[in-house]
Protein backbone atom coordinates (compact mmCIF):
# COMPACT_ATOMS: atom_id res chain seq x y z
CA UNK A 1 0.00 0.00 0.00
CA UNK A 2 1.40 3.24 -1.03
CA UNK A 3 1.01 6.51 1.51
CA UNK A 4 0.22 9.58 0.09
CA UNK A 5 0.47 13.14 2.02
CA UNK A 6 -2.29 15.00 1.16
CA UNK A 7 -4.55 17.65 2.37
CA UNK A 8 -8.37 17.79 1.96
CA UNK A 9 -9.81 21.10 1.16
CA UNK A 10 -13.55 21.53 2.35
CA UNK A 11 -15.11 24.76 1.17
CA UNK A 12 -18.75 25.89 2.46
CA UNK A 13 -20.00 28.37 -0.06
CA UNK A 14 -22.80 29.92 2.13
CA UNK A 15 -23.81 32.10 -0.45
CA UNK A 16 -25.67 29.09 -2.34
CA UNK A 17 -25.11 26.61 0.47
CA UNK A 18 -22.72 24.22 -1.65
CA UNK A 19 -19.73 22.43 -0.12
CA UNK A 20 -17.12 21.52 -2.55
CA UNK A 21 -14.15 19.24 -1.97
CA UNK A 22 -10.48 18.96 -3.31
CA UNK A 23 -7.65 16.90 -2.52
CA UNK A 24 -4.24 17.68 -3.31
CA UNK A 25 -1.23 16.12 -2.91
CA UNK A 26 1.45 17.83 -1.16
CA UNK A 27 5.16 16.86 -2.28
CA UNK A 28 6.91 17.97 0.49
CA UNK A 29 6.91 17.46 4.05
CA UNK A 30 6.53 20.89 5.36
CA UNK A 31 2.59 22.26 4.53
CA UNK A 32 2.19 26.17 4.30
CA UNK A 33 -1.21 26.62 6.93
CA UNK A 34 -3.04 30.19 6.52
CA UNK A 35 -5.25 30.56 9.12
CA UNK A 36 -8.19 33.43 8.32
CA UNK A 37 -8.23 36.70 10.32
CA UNK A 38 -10.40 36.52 13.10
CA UNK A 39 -12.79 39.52 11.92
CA UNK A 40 -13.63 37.12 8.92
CA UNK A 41 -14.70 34.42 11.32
CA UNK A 42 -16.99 36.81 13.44
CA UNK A 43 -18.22 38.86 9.95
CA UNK A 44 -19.37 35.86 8.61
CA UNK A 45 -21.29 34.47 11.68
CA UNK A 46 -23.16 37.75 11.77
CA UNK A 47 -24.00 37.39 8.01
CA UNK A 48 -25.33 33.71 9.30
CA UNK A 49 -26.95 35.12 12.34
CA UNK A 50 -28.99 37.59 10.25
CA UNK A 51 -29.59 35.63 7.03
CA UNK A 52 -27.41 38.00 4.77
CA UNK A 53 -26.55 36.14 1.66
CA UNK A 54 -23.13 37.36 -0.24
CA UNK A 55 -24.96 38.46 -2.89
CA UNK A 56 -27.27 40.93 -0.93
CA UNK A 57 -23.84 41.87 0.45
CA UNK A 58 -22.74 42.69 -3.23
CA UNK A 59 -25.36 44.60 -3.82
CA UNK A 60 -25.11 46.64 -1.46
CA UNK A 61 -21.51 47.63 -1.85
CA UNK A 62 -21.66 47.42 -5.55
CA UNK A 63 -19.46 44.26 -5.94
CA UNK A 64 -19.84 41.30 -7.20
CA UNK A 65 -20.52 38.17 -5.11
CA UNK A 66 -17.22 36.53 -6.27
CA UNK A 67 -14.94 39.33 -5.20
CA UNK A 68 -16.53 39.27 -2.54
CA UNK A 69 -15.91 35.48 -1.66
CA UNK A 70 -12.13 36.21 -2.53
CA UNK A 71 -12.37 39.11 0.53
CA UNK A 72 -13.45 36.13 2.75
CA UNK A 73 -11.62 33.61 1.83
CA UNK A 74 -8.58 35.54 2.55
CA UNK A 75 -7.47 35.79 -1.63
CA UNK A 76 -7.92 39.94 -1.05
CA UNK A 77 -7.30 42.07 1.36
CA UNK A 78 -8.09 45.81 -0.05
CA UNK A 79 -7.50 48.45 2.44
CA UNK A 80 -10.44 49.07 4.47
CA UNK A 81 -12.54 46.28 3.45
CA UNK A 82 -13.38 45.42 7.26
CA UNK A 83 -15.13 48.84 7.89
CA UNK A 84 -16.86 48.70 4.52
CA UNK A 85 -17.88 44.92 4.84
CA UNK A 86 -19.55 46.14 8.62
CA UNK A 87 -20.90 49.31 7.15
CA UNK A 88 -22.90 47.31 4.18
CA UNK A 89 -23.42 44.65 6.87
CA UNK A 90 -24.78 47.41 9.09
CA UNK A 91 -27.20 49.01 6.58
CA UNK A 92 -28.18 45.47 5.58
CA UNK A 93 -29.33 44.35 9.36
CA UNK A 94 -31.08 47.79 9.65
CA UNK A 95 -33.65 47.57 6.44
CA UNK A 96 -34.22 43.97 7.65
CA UNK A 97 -35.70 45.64 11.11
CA UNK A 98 -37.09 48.11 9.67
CA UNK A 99 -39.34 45.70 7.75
CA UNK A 100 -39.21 43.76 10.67
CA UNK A 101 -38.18 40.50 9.15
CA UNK A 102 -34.97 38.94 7.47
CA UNK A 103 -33.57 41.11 4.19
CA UNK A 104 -33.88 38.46 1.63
């Protein structure tokens, strides 16, 4: 039986509620680990907690979903995008309450 090193990629895509999987193979012994900034981590749950999809997110800042996925995925990291994320977020929780239910 042959051993492999490998590492198994599982990405949640909340934004249409897909998981996808990849496996690579890693030819070395050493593995390069990038760990997310916290703010992404507690950004995202509050998307969750009020039912904010990434797309309703783009709209609102006038991006697309997919650059947006690259900000939270850690692929981008424009200056400022943490206040502007929470600002959109912001606006986003406050329409939903002001028509008292979820934004979507």
């Amino acid at each position: 039986m042959k051993i492999v090193n490998a590492v198994l990629h599982i990405c949640w895509h909340f934004y249409d509620n897909t998981v996808v999987y990849k496996f690579q193979q890693i030819n070395s012994e050493e593995v390069e680990f990038c760990m997310l900034a916290q703010w992404i981590g507690d950004f995202v749950g509050r998307m969750h907690r009020h039912r904010v999809t990434i797309t309703q997110l783009g709209q609102e800042m006038g991006v697309t979903r997919e650059y947006l996925s690259m900000i939270l995925n850690g692929h981008r990291e424009p200056d400022g995008v943490e206040q502007r994320l929470n600002d959109a977020l912001d606006s986003l929780v406050e329409k939903q309450m002001e028509a008292g239910g979820e934004v979507g």
